[in-house]
Protein backbone atom coordinates (compact mmCIF):
# COMPACT_ATOMS: atom_id res chain seq x y z
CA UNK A 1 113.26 98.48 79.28
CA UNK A 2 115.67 97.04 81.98
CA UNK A 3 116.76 93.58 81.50
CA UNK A 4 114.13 92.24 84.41
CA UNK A 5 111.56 94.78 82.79
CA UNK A 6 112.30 92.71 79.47
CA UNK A 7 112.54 89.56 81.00
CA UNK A 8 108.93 90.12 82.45
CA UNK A 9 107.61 90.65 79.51
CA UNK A 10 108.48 87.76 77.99
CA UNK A 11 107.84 85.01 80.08
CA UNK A 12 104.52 86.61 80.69
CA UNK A 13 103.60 86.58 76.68
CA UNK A 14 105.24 83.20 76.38
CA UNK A 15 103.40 81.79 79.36
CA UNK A 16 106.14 79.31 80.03
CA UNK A 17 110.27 78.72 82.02
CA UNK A 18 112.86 79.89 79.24
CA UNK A 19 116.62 79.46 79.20
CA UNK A 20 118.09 83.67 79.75
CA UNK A 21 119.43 82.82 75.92
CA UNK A 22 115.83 82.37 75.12
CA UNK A 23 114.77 85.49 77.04
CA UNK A 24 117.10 88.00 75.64
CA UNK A 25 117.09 86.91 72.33
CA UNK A 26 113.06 87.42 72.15
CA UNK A 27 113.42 90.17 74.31
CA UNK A 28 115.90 91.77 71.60
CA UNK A 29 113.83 90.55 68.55
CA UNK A 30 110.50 92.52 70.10
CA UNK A 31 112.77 95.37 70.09
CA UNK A 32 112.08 95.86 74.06
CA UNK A 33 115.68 96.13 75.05
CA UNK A 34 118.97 97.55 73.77
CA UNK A 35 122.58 96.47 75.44
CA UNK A 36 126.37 97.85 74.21
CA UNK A 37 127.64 95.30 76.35
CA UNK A 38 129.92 92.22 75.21
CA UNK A 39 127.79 89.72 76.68
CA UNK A 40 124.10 90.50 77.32
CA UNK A 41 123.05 87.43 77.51
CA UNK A 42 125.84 86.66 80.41
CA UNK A 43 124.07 90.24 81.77
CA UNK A 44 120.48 88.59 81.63
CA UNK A 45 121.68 85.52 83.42
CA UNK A 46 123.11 87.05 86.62
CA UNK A 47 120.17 89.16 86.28
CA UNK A 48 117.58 86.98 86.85
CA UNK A 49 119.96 85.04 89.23
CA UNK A 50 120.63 87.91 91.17
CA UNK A 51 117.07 88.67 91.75
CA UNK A 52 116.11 85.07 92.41
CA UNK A 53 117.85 85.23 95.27
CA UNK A 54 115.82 88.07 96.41
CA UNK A 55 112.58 87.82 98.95
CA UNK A 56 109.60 88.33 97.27
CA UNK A 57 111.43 88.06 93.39
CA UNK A 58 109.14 87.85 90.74
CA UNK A 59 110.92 84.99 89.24
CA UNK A 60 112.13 82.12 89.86
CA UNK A 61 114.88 79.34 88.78
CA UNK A 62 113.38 76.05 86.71
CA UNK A 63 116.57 74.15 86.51
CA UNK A 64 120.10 75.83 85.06
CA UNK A 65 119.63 78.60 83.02
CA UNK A 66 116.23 78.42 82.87
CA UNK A 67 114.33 80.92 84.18
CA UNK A 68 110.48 81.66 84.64
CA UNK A 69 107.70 84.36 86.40
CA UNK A 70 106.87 83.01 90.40
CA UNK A 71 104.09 81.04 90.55
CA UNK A 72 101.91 81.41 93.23
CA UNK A 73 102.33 78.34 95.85
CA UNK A 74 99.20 76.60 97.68
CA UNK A 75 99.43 76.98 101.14
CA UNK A 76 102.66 77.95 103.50
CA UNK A 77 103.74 80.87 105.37
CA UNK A 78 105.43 82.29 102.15
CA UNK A 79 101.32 82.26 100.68
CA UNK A 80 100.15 83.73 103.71
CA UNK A 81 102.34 86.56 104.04
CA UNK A 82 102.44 87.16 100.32
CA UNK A 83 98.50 88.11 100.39
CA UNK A 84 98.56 89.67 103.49
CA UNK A 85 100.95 92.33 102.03
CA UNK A 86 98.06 91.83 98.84
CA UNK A 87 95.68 92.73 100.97
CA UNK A 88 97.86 95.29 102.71
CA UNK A 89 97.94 97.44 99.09
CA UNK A 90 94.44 96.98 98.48
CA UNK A 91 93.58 98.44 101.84
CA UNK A 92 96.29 101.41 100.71
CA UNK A 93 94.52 102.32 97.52
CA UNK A 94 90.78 102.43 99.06
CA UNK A 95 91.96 104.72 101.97
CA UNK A 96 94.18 107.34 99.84
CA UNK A 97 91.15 107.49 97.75
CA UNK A 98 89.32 109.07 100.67
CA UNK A 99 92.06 111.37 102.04
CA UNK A 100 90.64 114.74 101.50
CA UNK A 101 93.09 116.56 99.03
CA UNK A 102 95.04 118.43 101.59
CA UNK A 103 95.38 116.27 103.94
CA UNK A 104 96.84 114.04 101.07
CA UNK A 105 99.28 116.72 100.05
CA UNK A 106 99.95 116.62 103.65
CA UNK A 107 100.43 113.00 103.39
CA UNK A 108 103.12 113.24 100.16
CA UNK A 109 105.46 115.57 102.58
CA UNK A 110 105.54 113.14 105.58
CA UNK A 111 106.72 110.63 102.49
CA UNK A 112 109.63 113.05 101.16
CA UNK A 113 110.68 113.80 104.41
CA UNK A 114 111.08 109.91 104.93
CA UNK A 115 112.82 109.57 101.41
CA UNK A 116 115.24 112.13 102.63
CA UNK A 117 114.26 115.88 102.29
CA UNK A 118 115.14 118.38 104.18
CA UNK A 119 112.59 118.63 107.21
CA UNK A 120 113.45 122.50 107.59
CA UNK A 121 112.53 123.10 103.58
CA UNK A 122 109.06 120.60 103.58
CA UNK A 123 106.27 123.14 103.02
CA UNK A 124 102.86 122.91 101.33
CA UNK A 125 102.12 126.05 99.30
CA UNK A 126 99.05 127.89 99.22
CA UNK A 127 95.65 126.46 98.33
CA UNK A 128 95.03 129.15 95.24
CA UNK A 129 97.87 130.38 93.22
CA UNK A 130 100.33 128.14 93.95
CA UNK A 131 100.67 127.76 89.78
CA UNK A 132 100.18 124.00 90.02
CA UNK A 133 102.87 123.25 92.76
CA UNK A 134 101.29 121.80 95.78
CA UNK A 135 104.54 120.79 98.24
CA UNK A 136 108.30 122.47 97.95
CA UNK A 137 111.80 120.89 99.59
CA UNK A 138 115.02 120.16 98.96
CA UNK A 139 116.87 116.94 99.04
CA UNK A 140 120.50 116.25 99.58
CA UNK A 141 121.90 113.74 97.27
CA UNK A 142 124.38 111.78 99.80
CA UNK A 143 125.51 115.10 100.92
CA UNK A 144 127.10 115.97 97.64
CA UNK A 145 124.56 118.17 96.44
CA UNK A 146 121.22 119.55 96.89
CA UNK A 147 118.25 119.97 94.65
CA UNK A 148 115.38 121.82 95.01
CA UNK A 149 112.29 120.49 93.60
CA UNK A 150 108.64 121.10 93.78
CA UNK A 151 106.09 118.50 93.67
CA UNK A 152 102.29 118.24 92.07
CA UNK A 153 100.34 115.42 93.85
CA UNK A 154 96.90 114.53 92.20
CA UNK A 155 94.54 112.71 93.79
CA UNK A 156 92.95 111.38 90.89
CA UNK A 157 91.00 108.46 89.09
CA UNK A 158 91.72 109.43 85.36
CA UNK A 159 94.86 109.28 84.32
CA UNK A 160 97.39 112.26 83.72
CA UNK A 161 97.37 114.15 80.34
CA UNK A 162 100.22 115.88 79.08
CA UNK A 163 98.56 119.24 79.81
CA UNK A 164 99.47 118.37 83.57
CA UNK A 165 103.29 117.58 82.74
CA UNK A 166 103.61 121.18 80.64
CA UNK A 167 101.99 122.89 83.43
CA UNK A 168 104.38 122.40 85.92
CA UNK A 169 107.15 122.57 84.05
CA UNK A 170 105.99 126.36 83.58
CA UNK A 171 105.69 126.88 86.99
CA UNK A 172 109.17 125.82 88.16
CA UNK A 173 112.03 128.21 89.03
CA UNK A 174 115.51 128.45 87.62
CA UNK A 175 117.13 124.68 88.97
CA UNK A 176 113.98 123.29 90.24
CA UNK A 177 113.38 119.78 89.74
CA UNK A 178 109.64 118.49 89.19
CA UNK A 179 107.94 115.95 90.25
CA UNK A 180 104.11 114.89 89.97
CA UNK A 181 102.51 112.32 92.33
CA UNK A 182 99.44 111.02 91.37
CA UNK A 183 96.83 108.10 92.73
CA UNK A 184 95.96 107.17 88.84
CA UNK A 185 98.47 106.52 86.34
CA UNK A 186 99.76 108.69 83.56
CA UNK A 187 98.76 108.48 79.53
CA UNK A 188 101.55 107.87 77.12
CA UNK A 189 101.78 111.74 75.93
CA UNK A 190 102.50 112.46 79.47
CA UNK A 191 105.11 110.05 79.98
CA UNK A 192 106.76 111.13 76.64
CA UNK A 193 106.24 114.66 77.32
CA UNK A 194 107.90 114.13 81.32
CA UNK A 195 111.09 113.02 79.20
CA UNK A 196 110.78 114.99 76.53
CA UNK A 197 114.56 116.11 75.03
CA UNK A 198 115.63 119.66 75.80
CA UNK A 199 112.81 120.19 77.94
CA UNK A 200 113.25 120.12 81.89
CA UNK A 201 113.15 116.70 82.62
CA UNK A 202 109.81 115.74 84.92
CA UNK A 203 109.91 112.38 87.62
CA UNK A 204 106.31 110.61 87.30
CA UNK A 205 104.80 108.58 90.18
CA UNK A 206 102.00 106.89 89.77
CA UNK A 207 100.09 104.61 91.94
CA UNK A 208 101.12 101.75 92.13
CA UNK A 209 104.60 103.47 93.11
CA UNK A 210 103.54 105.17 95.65
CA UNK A 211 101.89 102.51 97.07
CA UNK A 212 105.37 100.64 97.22
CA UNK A 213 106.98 104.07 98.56
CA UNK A 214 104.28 103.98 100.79
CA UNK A 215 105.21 100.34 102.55
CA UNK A 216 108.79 100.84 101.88
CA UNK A 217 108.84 104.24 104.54
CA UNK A 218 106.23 103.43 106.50
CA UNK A 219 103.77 105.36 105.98
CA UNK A 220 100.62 104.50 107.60
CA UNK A 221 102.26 101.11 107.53
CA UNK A 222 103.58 98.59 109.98
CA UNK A 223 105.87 95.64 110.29
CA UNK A 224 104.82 92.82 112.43
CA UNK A 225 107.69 89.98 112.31
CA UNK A 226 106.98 86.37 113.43
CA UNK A 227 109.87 83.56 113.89
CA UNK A 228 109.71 80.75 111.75
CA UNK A 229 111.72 77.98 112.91
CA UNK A 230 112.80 75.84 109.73
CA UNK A 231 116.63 73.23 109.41
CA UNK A 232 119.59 74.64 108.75
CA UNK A 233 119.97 72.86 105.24
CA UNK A 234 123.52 74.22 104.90
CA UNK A 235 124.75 73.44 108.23
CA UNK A 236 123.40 69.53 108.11
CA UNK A 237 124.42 69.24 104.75
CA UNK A 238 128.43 69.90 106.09
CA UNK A 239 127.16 67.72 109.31
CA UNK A 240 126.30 65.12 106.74
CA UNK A 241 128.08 65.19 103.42
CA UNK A 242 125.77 63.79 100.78
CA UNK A 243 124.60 64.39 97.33
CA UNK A 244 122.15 66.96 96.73
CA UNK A 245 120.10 67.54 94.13
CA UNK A 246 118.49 70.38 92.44
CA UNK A 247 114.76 70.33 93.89
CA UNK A 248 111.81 73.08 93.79
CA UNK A 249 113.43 74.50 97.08
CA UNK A 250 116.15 75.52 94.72
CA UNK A 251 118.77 72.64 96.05
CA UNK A 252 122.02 72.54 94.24
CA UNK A 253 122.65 69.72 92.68
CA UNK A 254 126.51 68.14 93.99
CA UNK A 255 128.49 66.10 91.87
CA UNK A 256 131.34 63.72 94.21
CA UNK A 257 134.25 64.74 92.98
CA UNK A 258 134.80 60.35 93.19
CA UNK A 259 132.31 58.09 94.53
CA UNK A 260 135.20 56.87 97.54
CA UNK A 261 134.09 56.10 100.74
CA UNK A 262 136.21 58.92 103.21
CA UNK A 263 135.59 62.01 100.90
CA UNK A 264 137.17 63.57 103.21
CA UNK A 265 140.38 61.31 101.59
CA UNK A 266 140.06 62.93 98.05
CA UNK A 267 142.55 65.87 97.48
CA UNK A 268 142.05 67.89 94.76
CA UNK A 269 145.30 68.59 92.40
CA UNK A 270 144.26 71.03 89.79
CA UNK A 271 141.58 72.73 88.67
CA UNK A 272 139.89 73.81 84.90
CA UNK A 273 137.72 76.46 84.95
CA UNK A 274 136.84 78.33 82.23
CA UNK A 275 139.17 76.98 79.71
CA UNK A 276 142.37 77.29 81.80
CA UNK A 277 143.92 75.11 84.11
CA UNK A 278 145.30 75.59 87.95
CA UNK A 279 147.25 73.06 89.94
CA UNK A 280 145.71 73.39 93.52
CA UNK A 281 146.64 71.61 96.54
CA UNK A 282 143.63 72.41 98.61
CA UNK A 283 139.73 72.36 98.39
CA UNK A 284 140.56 75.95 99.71
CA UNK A 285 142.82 76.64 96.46
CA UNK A 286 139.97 75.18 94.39
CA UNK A 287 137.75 77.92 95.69
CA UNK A 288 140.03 80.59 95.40
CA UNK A 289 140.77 79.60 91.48
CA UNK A 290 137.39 79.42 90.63
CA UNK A 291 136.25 82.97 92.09
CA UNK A 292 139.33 84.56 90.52
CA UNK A 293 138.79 83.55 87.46
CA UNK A 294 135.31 84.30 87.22
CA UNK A 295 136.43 87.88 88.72
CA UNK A 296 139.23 88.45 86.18
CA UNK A 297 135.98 87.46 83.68
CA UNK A 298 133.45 89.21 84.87
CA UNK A 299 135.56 92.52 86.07
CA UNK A 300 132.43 94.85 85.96
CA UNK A 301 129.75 92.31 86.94
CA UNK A 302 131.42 90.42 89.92
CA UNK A 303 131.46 92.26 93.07
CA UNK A 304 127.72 92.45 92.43
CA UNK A 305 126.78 89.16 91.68
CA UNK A 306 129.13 87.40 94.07
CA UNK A 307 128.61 89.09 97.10
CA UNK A 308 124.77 88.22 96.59
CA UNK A 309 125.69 84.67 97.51
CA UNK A 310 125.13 83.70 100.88
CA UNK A 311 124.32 80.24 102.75
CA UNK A 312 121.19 80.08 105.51
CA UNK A 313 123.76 82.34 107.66
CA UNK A 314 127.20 83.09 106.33
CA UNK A 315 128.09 85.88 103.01
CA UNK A 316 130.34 83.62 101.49
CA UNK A 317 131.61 86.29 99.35
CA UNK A 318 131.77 89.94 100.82
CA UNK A 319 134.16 93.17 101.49
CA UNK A 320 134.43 92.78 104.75
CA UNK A 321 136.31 89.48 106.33
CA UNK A 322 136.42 90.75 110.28
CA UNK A 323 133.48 88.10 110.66
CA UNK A 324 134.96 85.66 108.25
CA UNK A 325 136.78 82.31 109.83
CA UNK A 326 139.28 81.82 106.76
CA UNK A 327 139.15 84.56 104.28
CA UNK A 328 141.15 85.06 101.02
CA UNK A 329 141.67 87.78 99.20
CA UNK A 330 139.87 87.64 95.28
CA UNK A 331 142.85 89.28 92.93
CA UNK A 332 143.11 92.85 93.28
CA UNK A 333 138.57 93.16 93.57
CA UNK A 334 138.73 94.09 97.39
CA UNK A 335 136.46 91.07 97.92
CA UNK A 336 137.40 88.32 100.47
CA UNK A 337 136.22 84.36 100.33
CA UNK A 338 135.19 82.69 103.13
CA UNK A 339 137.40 79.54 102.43
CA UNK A 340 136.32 77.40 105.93
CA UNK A 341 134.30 75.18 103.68
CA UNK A 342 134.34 71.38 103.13
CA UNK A 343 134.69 69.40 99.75
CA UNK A 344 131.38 68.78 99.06
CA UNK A 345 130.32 72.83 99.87
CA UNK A 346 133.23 73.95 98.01
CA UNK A 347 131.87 71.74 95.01
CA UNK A 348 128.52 73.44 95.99
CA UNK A 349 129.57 77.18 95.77
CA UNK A 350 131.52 77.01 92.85
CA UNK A 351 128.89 75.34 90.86
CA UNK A 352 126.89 78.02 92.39
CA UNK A 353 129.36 80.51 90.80
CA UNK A 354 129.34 79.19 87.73
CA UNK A 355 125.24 79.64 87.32
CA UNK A 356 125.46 83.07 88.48
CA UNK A 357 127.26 84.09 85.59
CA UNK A 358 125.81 82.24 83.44
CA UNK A 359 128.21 79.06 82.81
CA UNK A 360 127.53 75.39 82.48
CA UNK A 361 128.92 73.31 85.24
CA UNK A 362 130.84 71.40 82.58
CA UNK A 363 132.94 74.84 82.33
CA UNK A 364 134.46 73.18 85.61
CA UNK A 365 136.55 70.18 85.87
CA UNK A 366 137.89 69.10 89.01
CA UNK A 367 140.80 66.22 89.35
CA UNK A 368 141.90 64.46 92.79
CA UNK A 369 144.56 62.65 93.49
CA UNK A 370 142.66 59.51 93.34
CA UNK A 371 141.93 59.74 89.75
């Protein structure tokens, strides 16, 4: 399994918010998941951070480091549209279960052609003989290369035996790829066989995947969009420096450097992050120490994780700085940091950093000049 894959599964056996440390090591003791990295459990934490941050995630964030499966919220927008799109699939499955088969073999090329194959190769094949191969196309892999591959699309309620898998596999040329599409799912002998070693490898589809293919190219699906005016907690909380704290809505809790009346008075003169220590002159040279450091940790993790940080409306991390008011270059990652940020949001992001790779706040020390 994946490390989300993994993580799913155990929050939903445990039924209850774990720290990631928690997660992978139960993950890892089921024997779900296998890692050759240095630090998997650093891996599962910007993980799960990562897609937290996404719409629609799965999980959600239950203080730091803890982690746990969304729960469905009473009432809201967020509720609303959430089973809408519900109802959306529903409606999905009852009507492809009433396409007439060729008209749903019809349906699967209108989807590759949206996923990227070649209009001019798109065919359906013949109604008899066609030796289990129902649509044919190629597909240019970002223009590098092309690949031929011929698809079997069953519009069925039983699942997929392995009989299905081996038969197509016989029917496919020298370099064609194969790929079956079905309505139903697929038994575990057809899976294995699919992936079987030696053997031409075979993609499976099910349904519930091309239901998501299905909303994701539009297919017999639109998007209706509806503005939602909500406060700009980001840009207030600069208009209004103040202490957050860390709240369902996923607040950030921000510790005053010193409780001093003009914070605006505190300089910062170094920095410990991680173990090592900076001097810094600037709330700006805070900023930069603590995202260079966590780069120069993180080498193949960071761009990633970093540039999935963003405020209400500002990247705060990103490759391009054209749009950015003070950027900074991060070491030698070809990342820039938007460094036009007060104390308190500077405080903010890099305890924000910190999280995302999976370090306690106390990893960062902070000392002013009023100290």
């Amino acid at each position: 399994m994946t490390f989300l894959e993994a993580a799913n599964a155990v929050l939903s056996e445990a039924g209850t918010p774990l720290h990631y440390q928690e997660i992978f090591d139960r993950a890892l003791a089921l024997g779900i998941i296998e890692t050759n990295g240095v630090t998997p459990q650093t891996t599962m934490a910007s993980r799960l951070y990562t897609v937290t941050k996404q719409e629609g995630s799965g999980f959600e964030r239950h203080g730091k480091g803890v982690f746990g499966l969304t729960q469905k919220k009473k009432g809201g927008v967020e509720t609303l549209v959430a089973e809408t799109n519900e109802h959306t699939r529903a409606q999905l499955r009852a009507l492809l279960a009433q396409v007439p088969p060729k008209r749903f073999e019809a349906l699967i090329m209108d989807l590759l052609l949206e996923m990227g194959f070649d209009e001019a190769t798109l065919a359906v094949t013949p109604y008899v003989k066609d030796g289990g191969i129902d649509v044919k196309g190629t597909y240019s892999t970002a223009g590098l290369a092309q690949v031929n591959a011929a698809v079997q699309v069953k519009r069925w309620k039983n699942n997929i035996q392995s009989q299905t898998v081996t038969q197509l596999r016989g029917s496919l040329q020298v370099h064609q790829f194969g790929i079956i599409i079905t309505t139903s799912d697929y038994t575990k002998s057809a899976r294995q066989e699919a992936e079987a070693p030696g053997k031409s490898r075979i993609s499976l589809i099910d349904g519930e995947q091309l239901i998501e293919l299905l909303l994701k190219h539009h297919i017999g699906v639109v998007d209706q969009s509806f503005i939602v005016k909500q406060l700009d907690a980001e840009w207030w909380g600069e208009v209004i420096e103040v202490q957050t704290r860390e709240t369902a809505n996923d607040e950030i809790v921000v510790t005053p450097v010193k409780d001093v009346v003009d914070k605006r008075a505190v300089k910062p003169v170094s920095v410990t992050i991680l173990g090592r220590n900076v001097d810094v002159r600037t709330w700006k040279d805070v900023l930069c120490a603590v995202a260079e450091e966590l780069a120069e940790a993180h080498p193949t993790e960071f761009a990633e994780i970093a540039t999935s940080l963003h405020g209400v409306k500002r990247r705060y991390i990103a490759y391009d700085a054209s749009t950015m008011i003070s950027p900074a270059a991060i070491g030698v990652t070809g990342l820039w940091l938007e460094c036009n940020q007060s104390a308190v949001t500077v405080q903010k992001l890099s305890l924000m950093l910190l999280e995302a790779f999976g370090h306690h706040d106390a990893e960062l020390q902070i000392r002013t000049d009023q100290e």
